[in-house]
Protein backbone atom coordinates (compact mmCIF):
# COMPACT_ATOMS: atom_id res chain seq x y z
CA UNK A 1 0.00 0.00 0.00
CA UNK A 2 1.52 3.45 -0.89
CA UNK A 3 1.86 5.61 1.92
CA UNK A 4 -0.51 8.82 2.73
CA UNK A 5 2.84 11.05 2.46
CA UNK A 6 3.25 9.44 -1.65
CA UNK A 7 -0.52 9.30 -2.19
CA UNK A 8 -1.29 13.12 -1.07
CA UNK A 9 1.37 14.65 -2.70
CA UNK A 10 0.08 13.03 -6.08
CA UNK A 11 -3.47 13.63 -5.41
CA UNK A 12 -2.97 17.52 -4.49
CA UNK A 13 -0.26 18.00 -7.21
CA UNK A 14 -0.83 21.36 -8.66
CA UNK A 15 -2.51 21.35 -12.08
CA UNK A 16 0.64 20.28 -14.84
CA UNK A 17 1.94 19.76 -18.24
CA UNK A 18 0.36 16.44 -18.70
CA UNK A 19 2.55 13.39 -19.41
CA UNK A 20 0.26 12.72 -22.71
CA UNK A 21 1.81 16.22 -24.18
CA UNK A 22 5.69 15.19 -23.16
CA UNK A 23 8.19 14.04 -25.62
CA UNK A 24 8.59 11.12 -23.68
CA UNK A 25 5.18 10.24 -23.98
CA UNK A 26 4.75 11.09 -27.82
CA UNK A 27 7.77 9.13 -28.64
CA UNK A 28 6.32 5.98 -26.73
CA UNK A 29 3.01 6.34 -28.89
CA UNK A 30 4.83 6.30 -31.93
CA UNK A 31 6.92 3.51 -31.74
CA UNK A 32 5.79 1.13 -29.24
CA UNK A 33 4.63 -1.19 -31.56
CA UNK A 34 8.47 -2.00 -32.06
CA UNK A 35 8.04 -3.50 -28.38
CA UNK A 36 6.67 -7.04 -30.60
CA UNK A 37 10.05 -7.54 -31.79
CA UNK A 38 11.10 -7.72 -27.29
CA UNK A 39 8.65 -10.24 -26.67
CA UNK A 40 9.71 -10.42 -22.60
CA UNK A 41 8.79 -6.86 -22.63
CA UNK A 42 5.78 -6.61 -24.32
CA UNK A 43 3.60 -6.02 -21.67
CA UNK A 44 4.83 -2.34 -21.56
CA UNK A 45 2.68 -1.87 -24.48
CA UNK A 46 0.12 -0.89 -22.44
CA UNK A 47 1.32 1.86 -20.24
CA UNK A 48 -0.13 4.35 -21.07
CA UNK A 49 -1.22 5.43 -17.33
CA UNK A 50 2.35 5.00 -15.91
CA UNK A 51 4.84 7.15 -16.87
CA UNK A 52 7.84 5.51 -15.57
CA UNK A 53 6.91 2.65 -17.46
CA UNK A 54 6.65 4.48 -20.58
CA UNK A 55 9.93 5.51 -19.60
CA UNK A 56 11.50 2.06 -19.23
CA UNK A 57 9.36 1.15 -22.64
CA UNK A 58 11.84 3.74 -24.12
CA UNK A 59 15.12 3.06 -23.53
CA UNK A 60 14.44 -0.45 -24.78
CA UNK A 61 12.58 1.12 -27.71
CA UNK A 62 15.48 3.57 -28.72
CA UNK A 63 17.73 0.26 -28.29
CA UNK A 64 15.96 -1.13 -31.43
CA UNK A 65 16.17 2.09 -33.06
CA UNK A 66 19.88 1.82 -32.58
CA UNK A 67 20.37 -1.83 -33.24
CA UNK A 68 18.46 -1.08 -36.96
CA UNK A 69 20.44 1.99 -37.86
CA UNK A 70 24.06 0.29 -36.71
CA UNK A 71 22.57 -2.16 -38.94
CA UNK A 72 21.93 -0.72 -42.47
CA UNK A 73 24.64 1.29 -41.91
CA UNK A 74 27.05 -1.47 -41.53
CA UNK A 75 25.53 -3.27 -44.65
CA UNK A 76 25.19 0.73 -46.58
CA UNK A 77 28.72 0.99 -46.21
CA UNK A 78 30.08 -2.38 -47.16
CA UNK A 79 27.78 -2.00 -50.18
CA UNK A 80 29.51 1.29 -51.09
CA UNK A 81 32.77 -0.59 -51.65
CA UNK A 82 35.81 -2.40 -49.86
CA UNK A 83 37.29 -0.49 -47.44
CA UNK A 84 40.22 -1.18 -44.75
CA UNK A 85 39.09 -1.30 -41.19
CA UNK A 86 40.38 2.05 -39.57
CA UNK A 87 38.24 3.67 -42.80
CA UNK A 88 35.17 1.54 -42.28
CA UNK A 89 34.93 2.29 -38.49
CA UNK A 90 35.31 5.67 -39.04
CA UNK A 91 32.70 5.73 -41.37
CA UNK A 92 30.16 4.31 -39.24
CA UNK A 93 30.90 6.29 -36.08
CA UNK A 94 30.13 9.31 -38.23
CA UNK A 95 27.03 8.23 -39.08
CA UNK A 96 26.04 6.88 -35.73
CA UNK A 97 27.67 9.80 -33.27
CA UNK A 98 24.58 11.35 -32.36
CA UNK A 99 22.69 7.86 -30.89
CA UNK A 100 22.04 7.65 -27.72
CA UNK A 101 24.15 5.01 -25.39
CA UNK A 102 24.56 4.19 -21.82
CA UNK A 103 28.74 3.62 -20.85
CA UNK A 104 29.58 0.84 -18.98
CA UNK A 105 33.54 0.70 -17.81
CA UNK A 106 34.48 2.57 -20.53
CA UNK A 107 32.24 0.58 -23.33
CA UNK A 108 29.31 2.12 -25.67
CA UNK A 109 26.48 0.05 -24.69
CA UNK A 110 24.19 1.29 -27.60
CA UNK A 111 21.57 -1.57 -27.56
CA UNK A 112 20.77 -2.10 -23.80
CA UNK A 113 19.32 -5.31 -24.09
CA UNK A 114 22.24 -6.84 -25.33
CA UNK A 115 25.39 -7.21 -23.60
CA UNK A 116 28.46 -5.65 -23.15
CA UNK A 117 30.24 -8.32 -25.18
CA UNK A 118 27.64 -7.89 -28.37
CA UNK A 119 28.06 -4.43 -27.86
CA UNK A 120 31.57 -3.98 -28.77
CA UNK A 121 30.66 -6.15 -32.31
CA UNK A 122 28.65 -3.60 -33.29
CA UNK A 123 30.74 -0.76 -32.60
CA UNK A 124 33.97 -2.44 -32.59
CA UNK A 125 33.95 -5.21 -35.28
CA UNK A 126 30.91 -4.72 -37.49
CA UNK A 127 32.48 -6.17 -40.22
CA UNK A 128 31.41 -9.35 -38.18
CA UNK A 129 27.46 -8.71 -38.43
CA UNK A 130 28.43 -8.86 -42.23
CA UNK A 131 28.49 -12.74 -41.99
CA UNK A 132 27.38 -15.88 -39.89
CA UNK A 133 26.79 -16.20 -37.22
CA UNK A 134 26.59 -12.40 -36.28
CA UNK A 135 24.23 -11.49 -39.44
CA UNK A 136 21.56 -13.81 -37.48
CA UNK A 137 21.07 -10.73 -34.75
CA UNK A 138 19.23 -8.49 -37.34
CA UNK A 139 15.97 -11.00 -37.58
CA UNK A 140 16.73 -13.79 -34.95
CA UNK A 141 18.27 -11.81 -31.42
CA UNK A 142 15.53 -13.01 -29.17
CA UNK A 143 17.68 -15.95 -27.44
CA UNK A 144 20.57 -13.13 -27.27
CA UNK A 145 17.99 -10.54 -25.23
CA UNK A 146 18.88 -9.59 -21.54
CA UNK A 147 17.18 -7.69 -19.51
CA UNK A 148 18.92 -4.22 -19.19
CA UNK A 149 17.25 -2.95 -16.17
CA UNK A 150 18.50 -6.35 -14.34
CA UNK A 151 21.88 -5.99 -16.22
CA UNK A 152 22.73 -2.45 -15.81
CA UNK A 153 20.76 -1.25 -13.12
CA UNK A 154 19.49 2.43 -12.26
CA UNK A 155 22.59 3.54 -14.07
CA UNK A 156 20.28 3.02 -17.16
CA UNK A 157 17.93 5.85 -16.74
CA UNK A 158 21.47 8.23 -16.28
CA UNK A 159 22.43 7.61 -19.44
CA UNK A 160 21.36 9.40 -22.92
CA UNK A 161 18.70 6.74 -23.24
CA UNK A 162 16.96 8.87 -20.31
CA UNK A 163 15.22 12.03 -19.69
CA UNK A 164 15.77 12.05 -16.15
CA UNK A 165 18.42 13.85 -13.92
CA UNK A 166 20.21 11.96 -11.20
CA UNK A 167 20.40 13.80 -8.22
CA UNK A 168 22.22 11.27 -5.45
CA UNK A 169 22.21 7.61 -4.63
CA UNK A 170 21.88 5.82 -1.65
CA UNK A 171 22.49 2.04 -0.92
CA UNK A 172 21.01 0.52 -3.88
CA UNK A 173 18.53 3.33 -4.91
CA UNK A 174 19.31 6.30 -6.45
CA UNK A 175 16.72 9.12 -7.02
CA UNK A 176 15.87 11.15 -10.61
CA UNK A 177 14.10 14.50 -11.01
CA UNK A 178 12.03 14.58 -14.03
CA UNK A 179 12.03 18.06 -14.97
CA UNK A 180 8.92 17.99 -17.33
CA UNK A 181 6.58 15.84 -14.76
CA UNK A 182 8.09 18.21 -11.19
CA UNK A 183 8.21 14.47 -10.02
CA UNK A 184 11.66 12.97 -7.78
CA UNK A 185 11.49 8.72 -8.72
CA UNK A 186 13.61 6.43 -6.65
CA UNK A 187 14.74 3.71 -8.53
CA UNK A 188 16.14 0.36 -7.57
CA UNK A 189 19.17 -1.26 -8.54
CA UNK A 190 16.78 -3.71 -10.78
CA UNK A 191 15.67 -0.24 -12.40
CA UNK A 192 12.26 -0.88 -11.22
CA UNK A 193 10.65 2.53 -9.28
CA UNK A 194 10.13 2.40 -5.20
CA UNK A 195 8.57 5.47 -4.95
CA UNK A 196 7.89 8.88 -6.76
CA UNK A 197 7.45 12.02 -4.59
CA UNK A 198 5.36 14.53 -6.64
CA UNK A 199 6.61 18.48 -6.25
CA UNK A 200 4.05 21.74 -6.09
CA UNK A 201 0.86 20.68 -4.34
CA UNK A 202 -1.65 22.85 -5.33
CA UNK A 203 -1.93 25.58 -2.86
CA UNK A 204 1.45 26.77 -3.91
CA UNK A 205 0.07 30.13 -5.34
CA UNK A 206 4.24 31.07 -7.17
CA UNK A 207 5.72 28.05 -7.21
CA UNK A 208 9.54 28.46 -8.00
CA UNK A 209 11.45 25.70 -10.29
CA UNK A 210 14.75 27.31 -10.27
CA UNK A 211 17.94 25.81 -8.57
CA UNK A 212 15.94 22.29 -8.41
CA UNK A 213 19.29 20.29 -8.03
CA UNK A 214 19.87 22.02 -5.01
CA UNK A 215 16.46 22.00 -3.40
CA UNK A 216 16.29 18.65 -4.25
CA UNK A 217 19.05 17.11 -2.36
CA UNK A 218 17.52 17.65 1.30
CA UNK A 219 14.87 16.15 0.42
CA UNK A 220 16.65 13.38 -1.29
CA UNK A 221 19.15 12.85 1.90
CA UNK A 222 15.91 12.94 4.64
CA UNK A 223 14.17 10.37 2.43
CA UNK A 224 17.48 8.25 2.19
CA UNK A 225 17.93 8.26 6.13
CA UNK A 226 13.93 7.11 6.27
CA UNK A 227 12.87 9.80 7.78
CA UNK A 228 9.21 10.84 6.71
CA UNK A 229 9.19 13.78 8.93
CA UNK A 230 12.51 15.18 8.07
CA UNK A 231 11.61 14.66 4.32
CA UNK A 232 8.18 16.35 4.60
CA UNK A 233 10.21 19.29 6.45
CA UNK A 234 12.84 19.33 3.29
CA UNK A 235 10.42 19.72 1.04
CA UNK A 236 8.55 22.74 2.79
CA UNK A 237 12.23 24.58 3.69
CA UNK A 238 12.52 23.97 -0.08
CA UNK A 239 9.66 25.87 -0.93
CA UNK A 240 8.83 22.12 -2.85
CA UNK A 241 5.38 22.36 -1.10
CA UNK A 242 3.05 24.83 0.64
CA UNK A 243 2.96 25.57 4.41
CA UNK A 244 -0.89 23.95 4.27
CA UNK A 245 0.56 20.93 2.68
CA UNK A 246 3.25 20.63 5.23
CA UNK A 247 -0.04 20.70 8.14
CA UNK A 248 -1.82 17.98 6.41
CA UNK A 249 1.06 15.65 5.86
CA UNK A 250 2.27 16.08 9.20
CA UNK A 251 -1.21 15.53 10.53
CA UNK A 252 -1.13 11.66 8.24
């Protein structure tokens, strides 16, 4: 059961951008029937009422975008004409520099349900997807599928596959500000979400989003040491919620 402290802050949030308008949201819509081709994750298809699901939907979604483009790229360039190694590599970083990855120890990790091993294949010897048994990962990569939230932990969602901002960790959580959604998400080391503390209650009559990183540690530290009164008090030195919020939370 979610506790009144969660549960009031989301029900008196202040009136905000919904999720439905964020980018987040309308890149989900338009490519989540990619999700088919990740059959173990398919039942994110229909999250349309959580966004941190969405969220998780998406990194795995702009995997697949990856794992394609790395793909016809590697075959686009071959095609093009022989070329020595140092040229060919070269050539496909420039056409792949601006995809999104999450680094693990120093390695790309592009598609983040594969692992780090099949991740240096693609972007260290593609020449290999050009032939057996590699060139079966373009149609046939279900057996090869991990599950990146398992794999590589919260650390996923601060990477470039990710629209949220780490603020600190703690043990094996570590909690995200989503700037859009004024929402702090504590996420496990399984990258599944404990809890989400929603910012602004609506009796905030000015409420201030400047210096968030900052404001947002307090709170972040009181909720680590599992203190629900010192974390209720962080928020309203903050100026995260309103003085009447503060009375009715205290009062739960």
């Amino acid at each position: 059961m979610k506790h009144p402290l969660y549960e009031t802050l989301e029900i008196k949030q202040k009136s905000r951008r919904p999720f439905s308008t964020s980018e987040d949201f309308k890149y989900f819509i338009e490519n989540r029937e990619l999700l088919g081709k990740l059959k173990r994750f398919s039942g994110l298809y229909d999250s349309e009422e959580n966004e941190f699901d969405i969220m998780r939907a998406n990194i795995l979604l702009r995997g697949l975008e990856n794992k394609k483009l790395f793909e016809e790229e590697i075959v686009n360039i071959h095609n093009h004409g022989q070329m020595e190694s140092a040229r060919f590599m070269t050539a496909l970083k420039e056409r792949t520099i601006d995809q999104p990855y999450h680094e693990v120890n120093g390695i790309k990790v592009y598609i983040p349900f594969f692992s780090t091993a099949l991740n240096q294949i693609y972007t260290n010897e593609p020449e290999k997807l050009l032939s057996l048994p590699y060139s079966d990962l373009v149609d046939h990569f279900e057996d090869t599928i991990i599950d990146p939230f398992d794999t590589y932990g919260s650390e996923l969602f601060n990477s470039y596959f990710s629209s949220l901002v780490k603020i600190m960790e703690s043990g094996k959580v570590t909690a995200f500000f989503h700037y859009d959604m004024n929402t702090l998400y504590f996420v496990n080391n399984q990258g599944r979400l404990d809890n989400k503390l929603v910012l602004f209650d609506k009796y905030i009559k000015r409420p201030s989003y400047t210096h968030m990183m900052e404001r947002l540690a307090p709170v972040c530290e009181a909720y680590f040491s599992n203190d629900r009164t010192a974390t209720i008090e962080a928020l309203f030195n903050n100026k995260l919620i309103s003085a009447k919020m503060r009375a009715l939370l205290l009062q739960k």
